[in-house]
C-alpha atoms as a PDB file:
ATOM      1  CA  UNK A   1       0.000   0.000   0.000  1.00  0.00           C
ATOM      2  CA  UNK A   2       2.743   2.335   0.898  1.00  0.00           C
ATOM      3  CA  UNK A   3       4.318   2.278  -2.639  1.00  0.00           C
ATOM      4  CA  UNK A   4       1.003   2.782  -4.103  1.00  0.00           C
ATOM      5  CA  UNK A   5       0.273   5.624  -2.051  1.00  0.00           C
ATOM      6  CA  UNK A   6       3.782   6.883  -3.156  1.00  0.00           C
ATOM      7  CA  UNK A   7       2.953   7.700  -6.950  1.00  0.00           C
ATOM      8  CA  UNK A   8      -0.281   8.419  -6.235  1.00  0.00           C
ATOM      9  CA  UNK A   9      -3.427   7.845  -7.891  1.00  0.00           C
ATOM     10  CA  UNK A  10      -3.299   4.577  -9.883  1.00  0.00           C
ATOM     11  CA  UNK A  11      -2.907   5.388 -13.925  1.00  0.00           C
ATOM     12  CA  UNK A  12      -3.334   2.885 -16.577  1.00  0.00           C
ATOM     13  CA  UNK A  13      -0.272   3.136 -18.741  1.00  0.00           C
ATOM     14  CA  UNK A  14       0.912   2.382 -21.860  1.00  0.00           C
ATOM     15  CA  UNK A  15       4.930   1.378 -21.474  1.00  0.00           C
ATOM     16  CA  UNK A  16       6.805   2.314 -24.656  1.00  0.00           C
ATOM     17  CA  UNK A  17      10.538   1.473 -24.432  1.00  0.00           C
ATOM     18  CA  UNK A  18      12.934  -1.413 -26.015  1.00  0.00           C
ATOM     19  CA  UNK A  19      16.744  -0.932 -24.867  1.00  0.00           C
ATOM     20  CA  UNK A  20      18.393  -1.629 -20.969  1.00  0.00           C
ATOM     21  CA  UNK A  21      17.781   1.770 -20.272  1.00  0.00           C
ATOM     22  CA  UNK A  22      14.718   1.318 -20.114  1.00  0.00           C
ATOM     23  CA  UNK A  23      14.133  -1.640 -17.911  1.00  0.00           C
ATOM     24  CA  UNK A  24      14.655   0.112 -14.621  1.00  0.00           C
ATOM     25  CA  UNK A  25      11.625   2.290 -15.833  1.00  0.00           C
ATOM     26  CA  UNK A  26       9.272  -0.277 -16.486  1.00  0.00           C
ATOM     27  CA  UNK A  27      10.058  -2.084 -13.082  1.00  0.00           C
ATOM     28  CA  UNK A  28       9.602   1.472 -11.195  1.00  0.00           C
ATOM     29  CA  UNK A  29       6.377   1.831 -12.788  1.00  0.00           C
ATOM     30  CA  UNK A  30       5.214  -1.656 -11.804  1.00  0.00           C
ATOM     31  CA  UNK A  31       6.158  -1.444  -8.089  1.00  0.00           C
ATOM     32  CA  UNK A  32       4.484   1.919  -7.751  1.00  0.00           C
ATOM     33  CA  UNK A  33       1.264   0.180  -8.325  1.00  0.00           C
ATOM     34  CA  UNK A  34       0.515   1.191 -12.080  1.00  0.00           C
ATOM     35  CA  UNK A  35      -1.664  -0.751 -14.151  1.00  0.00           C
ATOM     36  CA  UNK A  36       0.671  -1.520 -17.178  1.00  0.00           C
ATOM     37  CA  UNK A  37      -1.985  -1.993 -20.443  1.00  0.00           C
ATOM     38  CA  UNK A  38       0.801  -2.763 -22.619  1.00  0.00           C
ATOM     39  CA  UNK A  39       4.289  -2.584 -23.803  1.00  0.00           C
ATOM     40  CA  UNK A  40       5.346  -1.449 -27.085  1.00  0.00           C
ATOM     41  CA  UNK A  41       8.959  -1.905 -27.853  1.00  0.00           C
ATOM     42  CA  UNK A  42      11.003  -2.858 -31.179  1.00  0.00           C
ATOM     43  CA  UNK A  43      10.499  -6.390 -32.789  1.00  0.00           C
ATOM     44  CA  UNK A  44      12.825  -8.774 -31.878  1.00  0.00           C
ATOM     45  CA  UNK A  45      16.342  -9.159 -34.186  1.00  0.00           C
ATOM     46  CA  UNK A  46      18.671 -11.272 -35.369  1.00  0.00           C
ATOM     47  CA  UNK A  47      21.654 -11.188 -32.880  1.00  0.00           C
ATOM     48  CA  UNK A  48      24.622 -13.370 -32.346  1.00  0.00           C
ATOM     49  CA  UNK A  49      26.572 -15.976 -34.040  1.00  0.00           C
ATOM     50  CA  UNK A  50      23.640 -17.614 -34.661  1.00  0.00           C
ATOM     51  CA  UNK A  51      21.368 -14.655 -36.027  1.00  0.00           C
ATOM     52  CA  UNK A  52      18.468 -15.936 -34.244  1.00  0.00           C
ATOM     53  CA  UNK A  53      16.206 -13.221 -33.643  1.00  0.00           C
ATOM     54  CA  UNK A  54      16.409 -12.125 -29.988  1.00  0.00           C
ATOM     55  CA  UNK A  55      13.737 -10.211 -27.791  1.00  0.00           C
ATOM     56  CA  UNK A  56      14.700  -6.773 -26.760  1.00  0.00           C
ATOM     57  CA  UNK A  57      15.759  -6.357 -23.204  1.00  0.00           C
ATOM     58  CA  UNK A  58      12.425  -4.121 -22.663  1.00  0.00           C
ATOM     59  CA  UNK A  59      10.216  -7.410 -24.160  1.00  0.00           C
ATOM     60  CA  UNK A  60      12.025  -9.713 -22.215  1.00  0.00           C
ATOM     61  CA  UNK A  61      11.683  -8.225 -18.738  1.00  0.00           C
ATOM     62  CA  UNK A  62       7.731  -7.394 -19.849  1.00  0.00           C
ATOM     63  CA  UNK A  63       7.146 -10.675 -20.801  1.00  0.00           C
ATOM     64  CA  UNK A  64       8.616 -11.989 -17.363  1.00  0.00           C
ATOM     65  CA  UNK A  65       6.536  -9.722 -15.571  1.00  0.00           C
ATOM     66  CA  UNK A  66       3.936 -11.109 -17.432  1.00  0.00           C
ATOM     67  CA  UNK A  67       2.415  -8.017 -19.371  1.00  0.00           C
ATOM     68  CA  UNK A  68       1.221  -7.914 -22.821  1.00  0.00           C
ATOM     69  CA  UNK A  69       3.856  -7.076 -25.376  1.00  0.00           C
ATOM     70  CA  UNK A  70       3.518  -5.522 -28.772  1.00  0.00           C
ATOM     71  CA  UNK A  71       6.189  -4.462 -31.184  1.00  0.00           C
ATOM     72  CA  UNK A  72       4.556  -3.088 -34.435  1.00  0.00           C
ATOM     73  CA  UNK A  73       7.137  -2.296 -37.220  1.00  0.00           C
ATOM     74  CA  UNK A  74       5.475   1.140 -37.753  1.00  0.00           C
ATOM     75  CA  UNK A  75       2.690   3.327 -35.861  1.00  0.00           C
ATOM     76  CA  UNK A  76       1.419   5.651 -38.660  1.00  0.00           C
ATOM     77  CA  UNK A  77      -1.051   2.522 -39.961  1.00  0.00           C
ATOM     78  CA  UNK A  78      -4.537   3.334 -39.146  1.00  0.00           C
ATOM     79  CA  UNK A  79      -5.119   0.095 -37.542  1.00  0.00           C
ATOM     80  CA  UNK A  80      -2.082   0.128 -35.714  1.00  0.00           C
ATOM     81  CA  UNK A  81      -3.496   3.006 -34.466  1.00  0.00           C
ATOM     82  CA  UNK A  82      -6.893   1.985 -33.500  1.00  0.00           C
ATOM     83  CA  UNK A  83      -5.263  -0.622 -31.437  1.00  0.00           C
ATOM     84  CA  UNK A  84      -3.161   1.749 -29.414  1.00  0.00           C
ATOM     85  CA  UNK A  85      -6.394   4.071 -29.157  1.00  0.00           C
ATOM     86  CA  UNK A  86      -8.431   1.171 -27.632  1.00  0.00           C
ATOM     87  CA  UNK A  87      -6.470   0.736 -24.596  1.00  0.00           C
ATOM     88  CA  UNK A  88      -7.488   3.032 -23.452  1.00  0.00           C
ATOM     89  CA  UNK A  89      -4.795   4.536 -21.492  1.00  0.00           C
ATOM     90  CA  UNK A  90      -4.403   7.213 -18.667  1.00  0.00           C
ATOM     91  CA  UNK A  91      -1.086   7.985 -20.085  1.00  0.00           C
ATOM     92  CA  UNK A  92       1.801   6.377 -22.288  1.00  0.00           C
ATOM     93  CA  UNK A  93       5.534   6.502 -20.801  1.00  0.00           C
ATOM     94  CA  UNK A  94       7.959   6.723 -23.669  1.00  0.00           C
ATOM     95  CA  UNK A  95      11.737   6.019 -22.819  1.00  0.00           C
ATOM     96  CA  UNK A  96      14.036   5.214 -25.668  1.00  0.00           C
ATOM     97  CA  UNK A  97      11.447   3.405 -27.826  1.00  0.00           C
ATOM     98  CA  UNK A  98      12.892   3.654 -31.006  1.00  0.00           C
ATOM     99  CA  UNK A  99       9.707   4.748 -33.210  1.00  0.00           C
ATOM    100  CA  UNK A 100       8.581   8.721 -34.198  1.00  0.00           C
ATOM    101  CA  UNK A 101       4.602   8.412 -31.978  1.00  0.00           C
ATOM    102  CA  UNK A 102       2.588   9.858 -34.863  1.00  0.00           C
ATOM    103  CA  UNK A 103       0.182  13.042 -33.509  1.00  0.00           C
ATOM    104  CA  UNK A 104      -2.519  10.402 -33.301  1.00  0.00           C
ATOM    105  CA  UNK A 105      -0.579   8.302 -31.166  1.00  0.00           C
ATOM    106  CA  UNK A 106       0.150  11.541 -28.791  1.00  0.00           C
ATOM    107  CA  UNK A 107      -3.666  12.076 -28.780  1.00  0.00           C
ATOM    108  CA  UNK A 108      -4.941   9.164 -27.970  1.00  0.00           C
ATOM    109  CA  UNK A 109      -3.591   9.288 -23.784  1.00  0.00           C
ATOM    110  CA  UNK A 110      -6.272  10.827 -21.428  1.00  0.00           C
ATOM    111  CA  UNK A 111      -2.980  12.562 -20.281  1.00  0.00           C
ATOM    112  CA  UNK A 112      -0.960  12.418 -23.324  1.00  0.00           C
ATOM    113  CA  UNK A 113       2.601  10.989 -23.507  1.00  0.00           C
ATOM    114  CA  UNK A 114       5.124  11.789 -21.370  1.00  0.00           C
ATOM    115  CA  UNK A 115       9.406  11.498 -22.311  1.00  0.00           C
ATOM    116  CA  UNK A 116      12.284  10.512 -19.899  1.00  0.00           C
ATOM    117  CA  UNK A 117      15.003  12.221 -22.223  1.00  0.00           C
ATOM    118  CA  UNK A 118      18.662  11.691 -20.853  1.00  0.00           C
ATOM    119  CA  UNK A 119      19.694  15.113 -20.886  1.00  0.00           C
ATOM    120  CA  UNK A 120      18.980  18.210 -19.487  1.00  0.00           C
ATOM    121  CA  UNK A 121      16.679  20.039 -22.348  1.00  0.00           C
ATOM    122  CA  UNK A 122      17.673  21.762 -24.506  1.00  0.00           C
ATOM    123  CA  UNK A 123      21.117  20.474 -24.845  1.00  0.00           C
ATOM    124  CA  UNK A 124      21.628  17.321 -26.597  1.00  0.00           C
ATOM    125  CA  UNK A 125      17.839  17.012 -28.182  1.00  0.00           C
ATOM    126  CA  UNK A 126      18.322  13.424 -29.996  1.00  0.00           C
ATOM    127  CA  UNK A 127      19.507   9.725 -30.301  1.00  0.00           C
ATOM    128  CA  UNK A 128      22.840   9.676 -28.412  1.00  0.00           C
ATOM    129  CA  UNK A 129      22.776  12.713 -25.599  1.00  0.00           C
ATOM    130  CA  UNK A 130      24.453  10.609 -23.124  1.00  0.00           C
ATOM    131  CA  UNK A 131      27.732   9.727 -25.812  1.00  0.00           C
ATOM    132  CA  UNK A 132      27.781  13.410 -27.152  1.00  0.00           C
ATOM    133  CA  UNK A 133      27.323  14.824 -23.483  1.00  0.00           C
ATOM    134  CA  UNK A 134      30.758  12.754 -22.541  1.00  0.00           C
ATOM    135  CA  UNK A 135      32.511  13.562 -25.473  1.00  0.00           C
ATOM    136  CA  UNK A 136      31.991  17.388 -25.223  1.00  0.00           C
ATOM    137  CA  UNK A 137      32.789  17.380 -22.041  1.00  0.00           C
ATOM    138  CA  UNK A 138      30.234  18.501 -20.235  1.00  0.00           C
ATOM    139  CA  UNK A 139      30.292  18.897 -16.589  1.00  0.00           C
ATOM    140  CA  UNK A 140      27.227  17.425 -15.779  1.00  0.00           C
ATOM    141  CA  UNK A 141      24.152  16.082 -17.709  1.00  0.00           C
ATOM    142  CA  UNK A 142      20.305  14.784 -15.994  1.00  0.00           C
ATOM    143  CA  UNK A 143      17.071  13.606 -16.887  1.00  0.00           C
ATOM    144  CA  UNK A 144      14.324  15.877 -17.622  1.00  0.00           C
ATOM    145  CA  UNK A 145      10.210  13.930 -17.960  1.00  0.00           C
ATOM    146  CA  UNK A 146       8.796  15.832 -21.055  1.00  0.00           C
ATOM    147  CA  UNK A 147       5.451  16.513 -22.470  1.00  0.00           C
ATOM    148  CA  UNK A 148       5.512  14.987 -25.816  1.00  0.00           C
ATOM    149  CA  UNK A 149       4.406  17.091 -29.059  1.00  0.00           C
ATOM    150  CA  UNK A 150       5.405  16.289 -32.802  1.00  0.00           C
ATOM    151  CA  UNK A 151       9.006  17.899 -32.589  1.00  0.00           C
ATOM    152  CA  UNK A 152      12.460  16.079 -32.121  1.00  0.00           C
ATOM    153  CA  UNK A 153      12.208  16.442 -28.024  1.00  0.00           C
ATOM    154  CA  UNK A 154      10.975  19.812 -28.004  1.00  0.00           C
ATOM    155  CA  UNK A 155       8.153  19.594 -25.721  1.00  0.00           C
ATOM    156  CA  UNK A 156       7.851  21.133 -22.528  1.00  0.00           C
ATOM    157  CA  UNK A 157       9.330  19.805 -19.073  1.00  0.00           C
ATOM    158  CA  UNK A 158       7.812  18.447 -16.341  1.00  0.00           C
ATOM    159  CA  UNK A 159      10.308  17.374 -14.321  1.00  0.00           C
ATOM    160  CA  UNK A 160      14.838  17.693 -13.727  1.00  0.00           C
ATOM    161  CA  UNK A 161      17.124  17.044 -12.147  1.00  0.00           C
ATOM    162  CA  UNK A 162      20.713  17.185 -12.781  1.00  0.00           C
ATOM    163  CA  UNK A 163      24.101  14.939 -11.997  1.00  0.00           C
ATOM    164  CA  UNK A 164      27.903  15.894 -12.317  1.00  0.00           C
ATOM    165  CA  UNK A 165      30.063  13.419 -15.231  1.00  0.00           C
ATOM    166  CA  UNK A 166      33.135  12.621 -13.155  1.00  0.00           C
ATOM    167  CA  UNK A 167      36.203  13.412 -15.067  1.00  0.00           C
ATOM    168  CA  UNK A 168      36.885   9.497 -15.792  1.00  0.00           C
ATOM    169  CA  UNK A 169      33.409   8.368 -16.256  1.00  0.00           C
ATOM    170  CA  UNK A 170      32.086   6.337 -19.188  1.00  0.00           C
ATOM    171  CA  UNK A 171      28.669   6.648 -21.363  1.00  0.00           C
ATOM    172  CA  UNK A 172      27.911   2.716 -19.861  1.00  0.00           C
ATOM    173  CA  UNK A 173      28.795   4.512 -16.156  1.00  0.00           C
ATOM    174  CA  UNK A 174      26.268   7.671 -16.004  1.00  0.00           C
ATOM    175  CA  UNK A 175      23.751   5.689 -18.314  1.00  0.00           C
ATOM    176  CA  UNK A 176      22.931   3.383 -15.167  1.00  0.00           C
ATOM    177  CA  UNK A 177      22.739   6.311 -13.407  1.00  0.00           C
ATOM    178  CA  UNK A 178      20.690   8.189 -15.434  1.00  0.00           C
ATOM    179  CA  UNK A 179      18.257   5.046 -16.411  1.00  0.00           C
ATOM    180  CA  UNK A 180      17.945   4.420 -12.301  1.00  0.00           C
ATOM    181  CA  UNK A 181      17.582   8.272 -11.912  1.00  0.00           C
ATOM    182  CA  UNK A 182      14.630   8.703 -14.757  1.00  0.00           C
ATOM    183  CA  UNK A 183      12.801   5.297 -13.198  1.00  0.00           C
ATOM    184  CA  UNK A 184      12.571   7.500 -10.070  1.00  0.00           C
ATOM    185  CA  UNK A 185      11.697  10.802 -11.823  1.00  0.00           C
ATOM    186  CA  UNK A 186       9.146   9.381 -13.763  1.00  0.00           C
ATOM    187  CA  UNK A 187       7.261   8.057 -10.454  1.00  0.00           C
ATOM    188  CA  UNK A 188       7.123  11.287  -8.636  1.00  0.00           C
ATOM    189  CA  UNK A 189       5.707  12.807 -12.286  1.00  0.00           C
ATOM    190  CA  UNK A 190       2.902  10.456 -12.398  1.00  0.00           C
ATOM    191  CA  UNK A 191       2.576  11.445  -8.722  1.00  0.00           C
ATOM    192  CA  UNK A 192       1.987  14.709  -8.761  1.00  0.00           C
ATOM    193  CA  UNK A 193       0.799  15.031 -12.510  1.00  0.00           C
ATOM    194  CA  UNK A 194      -1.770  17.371 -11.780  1.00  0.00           C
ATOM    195  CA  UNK A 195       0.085  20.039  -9.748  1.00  0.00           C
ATOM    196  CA  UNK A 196       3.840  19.969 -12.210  1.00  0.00           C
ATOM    197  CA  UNK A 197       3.719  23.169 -14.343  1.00  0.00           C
ATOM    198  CA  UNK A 198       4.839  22.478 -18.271  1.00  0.00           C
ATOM    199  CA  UNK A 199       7.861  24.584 -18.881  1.00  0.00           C
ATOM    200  CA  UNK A 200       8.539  25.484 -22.382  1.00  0.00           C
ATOM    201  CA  UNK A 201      12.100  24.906 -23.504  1.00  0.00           C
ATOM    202  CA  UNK A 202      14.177  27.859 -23.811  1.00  0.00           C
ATOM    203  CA  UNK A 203      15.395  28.651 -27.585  1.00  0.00           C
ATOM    204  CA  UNK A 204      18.432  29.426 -26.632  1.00  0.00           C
ATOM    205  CA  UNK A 205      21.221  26.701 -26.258  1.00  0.00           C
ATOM    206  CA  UNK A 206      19.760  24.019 -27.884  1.00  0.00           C
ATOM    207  CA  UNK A 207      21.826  21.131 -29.508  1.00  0.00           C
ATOM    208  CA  UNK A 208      21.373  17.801 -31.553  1.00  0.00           C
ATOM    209  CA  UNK A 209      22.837  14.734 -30.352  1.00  0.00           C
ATOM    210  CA  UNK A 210      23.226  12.925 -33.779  1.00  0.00           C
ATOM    211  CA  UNK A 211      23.463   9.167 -34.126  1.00  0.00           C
ATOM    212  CA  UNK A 212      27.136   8.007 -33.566  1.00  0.00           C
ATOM    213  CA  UNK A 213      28.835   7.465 -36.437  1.00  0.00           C
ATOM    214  CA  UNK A 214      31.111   4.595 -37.129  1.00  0.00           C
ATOM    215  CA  UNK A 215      33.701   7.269 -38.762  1.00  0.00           C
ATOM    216  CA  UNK A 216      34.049   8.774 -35.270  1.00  0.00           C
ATOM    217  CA  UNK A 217      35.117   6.022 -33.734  1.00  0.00           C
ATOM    218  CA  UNK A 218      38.832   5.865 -34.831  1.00  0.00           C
ATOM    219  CA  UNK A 219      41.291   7.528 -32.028  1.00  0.00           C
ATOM    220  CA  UNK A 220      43.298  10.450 -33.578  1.00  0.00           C
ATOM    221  CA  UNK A 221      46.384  10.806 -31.293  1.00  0.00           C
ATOM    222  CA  UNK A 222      47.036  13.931 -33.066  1.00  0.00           C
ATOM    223  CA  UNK A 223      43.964  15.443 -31.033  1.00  0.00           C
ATOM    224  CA  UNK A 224      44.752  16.620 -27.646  1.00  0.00           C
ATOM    225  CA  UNK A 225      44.642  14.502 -24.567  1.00  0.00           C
ATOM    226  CA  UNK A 226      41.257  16.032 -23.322  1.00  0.00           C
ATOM    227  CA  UNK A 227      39.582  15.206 -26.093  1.00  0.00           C
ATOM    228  CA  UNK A 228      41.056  11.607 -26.907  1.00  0.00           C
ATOM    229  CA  UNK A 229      40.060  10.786 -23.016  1.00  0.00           C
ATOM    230  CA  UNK A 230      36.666  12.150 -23.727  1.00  0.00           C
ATOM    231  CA  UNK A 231      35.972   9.952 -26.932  1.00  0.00           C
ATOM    232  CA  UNK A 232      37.176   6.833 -25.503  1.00  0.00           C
ATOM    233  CA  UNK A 233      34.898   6.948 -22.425  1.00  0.00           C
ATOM    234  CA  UNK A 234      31.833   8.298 -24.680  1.00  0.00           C
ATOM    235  CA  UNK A 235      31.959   5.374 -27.132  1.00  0.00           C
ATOM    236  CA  UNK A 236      32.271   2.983 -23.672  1.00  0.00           C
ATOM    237  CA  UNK A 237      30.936   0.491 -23.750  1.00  0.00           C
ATOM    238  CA  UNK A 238      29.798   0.761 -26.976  1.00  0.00           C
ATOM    239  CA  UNK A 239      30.938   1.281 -30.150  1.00  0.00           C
ATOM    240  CA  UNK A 240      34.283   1.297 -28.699  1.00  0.00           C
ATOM    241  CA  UNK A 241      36.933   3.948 -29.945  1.00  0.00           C
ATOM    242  CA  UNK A 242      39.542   1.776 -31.351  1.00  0.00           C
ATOM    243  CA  UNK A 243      42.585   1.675 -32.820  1.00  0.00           C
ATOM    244  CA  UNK A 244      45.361  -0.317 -34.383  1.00  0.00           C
ATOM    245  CA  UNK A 245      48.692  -1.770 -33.087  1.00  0.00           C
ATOM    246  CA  UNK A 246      50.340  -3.214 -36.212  1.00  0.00           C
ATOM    247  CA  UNK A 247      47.763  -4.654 -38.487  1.00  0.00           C
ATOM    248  CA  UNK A 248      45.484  -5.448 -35.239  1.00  0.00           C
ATOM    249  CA  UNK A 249      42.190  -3.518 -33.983  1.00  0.00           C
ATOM    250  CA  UNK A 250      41.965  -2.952 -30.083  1.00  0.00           C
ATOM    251  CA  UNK A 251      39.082  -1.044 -28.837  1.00  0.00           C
ATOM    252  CA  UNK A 252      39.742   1.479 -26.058  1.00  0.00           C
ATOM    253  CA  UNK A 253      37.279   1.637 -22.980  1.00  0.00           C
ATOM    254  CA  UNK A 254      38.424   3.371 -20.242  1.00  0.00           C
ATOM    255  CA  UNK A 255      40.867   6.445 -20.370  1.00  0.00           C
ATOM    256  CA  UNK A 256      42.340   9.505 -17.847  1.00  0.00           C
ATOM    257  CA  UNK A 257      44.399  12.492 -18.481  1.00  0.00           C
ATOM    258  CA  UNK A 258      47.782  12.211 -17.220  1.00  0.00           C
ATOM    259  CA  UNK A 259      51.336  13.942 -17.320  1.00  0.00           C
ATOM    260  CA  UNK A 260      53.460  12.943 -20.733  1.00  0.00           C
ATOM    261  CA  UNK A 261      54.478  14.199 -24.003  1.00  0.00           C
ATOM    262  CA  UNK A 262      55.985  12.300 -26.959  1.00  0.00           C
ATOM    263  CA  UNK A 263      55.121  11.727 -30.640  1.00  0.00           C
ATOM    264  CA  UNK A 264      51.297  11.172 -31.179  1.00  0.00           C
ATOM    265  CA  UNK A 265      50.545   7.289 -30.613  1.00  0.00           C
ATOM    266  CA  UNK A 266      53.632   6.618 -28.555  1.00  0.00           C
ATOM    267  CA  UNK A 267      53.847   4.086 -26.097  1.00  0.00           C
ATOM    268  CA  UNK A 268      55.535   6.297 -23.159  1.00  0.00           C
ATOM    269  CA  UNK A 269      55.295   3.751 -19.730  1.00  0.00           C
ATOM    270  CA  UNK A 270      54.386   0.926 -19.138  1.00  0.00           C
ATOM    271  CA  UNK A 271      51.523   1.690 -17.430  1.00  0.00           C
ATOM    272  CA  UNK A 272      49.431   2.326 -20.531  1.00  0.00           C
ATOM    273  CA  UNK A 273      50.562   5.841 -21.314  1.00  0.00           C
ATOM    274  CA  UNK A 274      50.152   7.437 -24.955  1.00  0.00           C
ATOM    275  CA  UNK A 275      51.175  10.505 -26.293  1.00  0.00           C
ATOM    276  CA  UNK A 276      48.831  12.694 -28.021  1.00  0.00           C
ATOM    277  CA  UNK A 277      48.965  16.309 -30.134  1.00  0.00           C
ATOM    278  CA  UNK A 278      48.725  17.509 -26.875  1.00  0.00           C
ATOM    279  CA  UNK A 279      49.591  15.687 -23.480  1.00  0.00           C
ATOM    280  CA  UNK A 280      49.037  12.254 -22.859  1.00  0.00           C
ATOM    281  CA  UNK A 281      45.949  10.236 -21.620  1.00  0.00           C
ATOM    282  CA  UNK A 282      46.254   6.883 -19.767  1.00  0.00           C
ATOM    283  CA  UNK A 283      44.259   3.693 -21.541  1.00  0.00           C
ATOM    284  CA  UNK A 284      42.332   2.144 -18.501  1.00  0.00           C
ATOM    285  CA  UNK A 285      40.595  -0.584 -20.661  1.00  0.00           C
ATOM    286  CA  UNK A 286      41.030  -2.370 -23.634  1.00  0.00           C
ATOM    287  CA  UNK A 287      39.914  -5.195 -25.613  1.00  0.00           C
ATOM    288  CA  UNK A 288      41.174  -7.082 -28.382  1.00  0.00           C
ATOM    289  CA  UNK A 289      39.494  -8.954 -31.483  1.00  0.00           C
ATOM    290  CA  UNK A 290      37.530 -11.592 -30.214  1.00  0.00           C
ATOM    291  CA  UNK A 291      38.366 -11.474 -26.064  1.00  0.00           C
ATOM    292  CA  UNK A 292      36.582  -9.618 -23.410  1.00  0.00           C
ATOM    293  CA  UNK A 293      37.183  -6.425 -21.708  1.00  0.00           C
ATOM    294  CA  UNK A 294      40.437  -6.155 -19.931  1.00  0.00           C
ATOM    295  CA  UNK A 295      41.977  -4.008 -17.380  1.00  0.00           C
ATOM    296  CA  UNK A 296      44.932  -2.374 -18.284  1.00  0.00           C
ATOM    297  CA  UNK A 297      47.508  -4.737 -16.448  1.00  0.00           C
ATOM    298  CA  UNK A 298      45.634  -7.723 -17.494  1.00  0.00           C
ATOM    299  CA  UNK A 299      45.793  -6.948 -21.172  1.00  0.00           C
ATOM    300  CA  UNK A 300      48.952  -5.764 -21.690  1.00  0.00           C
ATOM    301  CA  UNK A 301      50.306  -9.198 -20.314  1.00  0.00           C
ATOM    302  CA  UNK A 302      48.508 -10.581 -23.317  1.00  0.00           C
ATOM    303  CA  UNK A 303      49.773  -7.831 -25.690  1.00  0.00           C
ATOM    304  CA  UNK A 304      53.427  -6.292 -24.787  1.00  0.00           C
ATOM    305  CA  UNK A 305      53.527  -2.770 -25.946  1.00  0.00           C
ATOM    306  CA  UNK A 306      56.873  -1.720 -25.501  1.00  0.00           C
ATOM    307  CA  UNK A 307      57.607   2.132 -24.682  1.00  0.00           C
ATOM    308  CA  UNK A 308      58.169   3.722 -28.124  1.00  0.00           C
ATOM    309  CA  UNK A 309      55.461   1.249 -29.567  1.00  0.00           C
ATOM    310  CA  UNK A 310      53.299   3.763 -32.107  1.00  0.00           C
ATOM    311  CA  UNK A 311      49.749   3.065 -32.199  1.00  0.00           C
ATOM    312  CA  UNK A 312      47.752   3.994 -34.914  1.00  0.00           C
ATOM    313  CA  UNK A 313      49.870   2.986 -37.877  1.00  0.00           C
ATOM    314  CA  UNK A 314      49.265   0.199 -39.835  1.00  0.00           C
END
C-alpha cells in the first residue's frame, strides 16, 4: 500500500521502451502500483553468431513480468493506431522506444505521452545525448520527464534534475545512473501530474545529439589529450573507440588524463601511457578482437607494448 500511495493515484499506462535503459523504468512503474496496459517496444532481431532473432531487453523483462507485449514495425497505420487508441490509457511513458509516436498516437492518452530524455533540455535534443554529453565534455548532464508534441524532443518539461560526469566516467557509467535516476523521476511525475507546471524549452542553447557514427570512432592521437580521453569513455561500452597496433584492432574503454608528451601514438610507460597532439591520456581498458574487456595490467600481459610502440599505424 505504501508504494502505491507513493505515486499516487493509480494510472493505466501504456509502457513504450525497447533498450536496458529502459528496464529500470518499467520495473519502477510496476512497483508503484501502475496498471501496465501494454508494452510497445522494437520487434525482436537477429543477434549473435547464430542470427536468431532475440527479444529486446524491454520485451524480455515485460514478458517476465507477465504483461502484454507488442512491437509493431510502424505506428502511422490506421489500424495500428486503433489498437493503441483502444487501450485506453491514462497515459503512455515513452523512454528510448525507437519509433517517431505519430500526432494520433500523442492524442490518444487521457494525459498524453510523457518522455524521460537523458539530458537536461535543450542540450543534446536526440539519439545519443548521453555519448555526445561525454565527449563534449560537459560537466554534468540529468534527466528531464517531457510533455511529448510532434518535434524532435521539443516539448515542454515536467520534471529535472541534474548529476555531475566525473572526469573518468564512461557513457555505460552515467547511463545506469541516469536510467535508475529517470525510473525514479518518472514516479514522482505520475505522482503529482496534476500540480507539475509544463515549462517550455528555452530557444536558446539548444543542440542535436546525432546518431554516432562509425567514422568517429577511430582515435586520432594527433587530437589533444582532453579530447582523446573524452571519446574513448563516450563510445564505452559501446561502439568502442579503437585503434590499431600493427595490423590489429583494439578497442579502447576506459581512459584519464595524465602527465606525458611524446610523438602522437607513442607508447611512453608501461603503465598504458600514450602521447597525443597535446599531453598524454592513460588507456584504462582495452579489448582485443575476439576477447573480453580487460583491465589495463591484465591486457597488456597478453599484448606487450613496448615504450616507443606507435599506435595507430598500420
Amino acid at each position: 500500500m505504501e508504494q502505491e500511495e507513493d505515486a499516487g493515484d493509480v494510472m493505466r499506462v501504456i509502457f513504450m521502451g525497447t533498450p536496458d535503459f529502459s528496464v529500470p523504468v518499467l520495473e519502477a512503474l510496476v512497483a508503484a502500483g501502475h496498471e501496465i496496459a501494454a508494452v510497445y517496444c522494437q520487434p525482436p532481431r537477429p543477434a549473435g553468431r547464430g542470427k536468431k532473432d532475440r527479444p529486446t531487453p524491454v520485451q524480455a523483462r515485460a514478458e517476465a513480468l507477465g504483461l502484454e507485449v507488442r512491437h509493431p514495425v510502424s505506428l502511422k497505420g490506421a489500424e495500428a493506431q486503433a489498437e493503441f487508441a483502444a487501450l485506453d490509457a491514462d497515459v503512455a511513458v515513452v523512454v528510448a522506444y525507437g519509433l517517431i509516436l505519430p500526432q494520433a498516437v500523442l492524442d490518444a492518452p487521457a494525459r498524453g505521452c510523457l518522455n524521460i530524455h537523458a539530458s537536461l533540455l535543450p542540450r543534446w535534443r536526440g539519439a545519443a545525448p548521453i555519448q555526445r554529453a561525454v565527449m563534449a565534455g560537459d560537466a554534468e548532464t540529468g534527466v528531464c520527464i517531457m510533455q511529448m508534441e510532434a518535434g524532435l524532443d521539443t516539448g515542454p518539461v515536467l520534471l529535472r534534475e541534474a548529476t555531475p560526469i566525473g572526469a573518468e566516467e564512461t557513457t555505460g557509467e552515467v547511463h545506469d545512473r541516469l536510467s535508475a535516476l529517470g525510473a525514479r523521476l518518472i514516479v514522482e511525475a505520475l505522482g503529482r501530474l496534476d500540480a507539475l507546471a509544463p515549462e517550455p524549452q528555452p530557444e536558446a542553447g539548444v543542440t542535436y545529439a546525432t546518431k554516432i557514427d562509425k567514422a568517429e570512432a577511430r582515435v586520432d592521437w594527433t587530437r589533444p589529450a582532453e579530447e582523446v580521453s573524452r571519446l574513448v569513455r563516450g563510445l564505452a561500452p559501446f561502439p568502442g573507440a579503437w585503434t590499431t597496433v600493427g595490423d590489429q584492432r583494439v578497442k579502447l574503454l576506459g581512459a584519464r588524463v595524465v602527465p606525458g608528451e611524446g610523438a602522437p601514438g607513442e607508447v611512453l610507460d608501461e603503465a598504458f601511457a600514450v602521447a597525443c597532439g597535446r599531453g598524454a591520456v592513460q588507456v584504462t581498458k582495452a579489448q582485443r578482437a575476439g576477447k573480453g574487456a580487460q583491465d589495463a595490467r591484465t591486457f597488456l600481459l597478453g599484448m606487450a607494448l613496448p615504450r616507443g610502440t606507435r599506435l595507430g599505424e598500420a
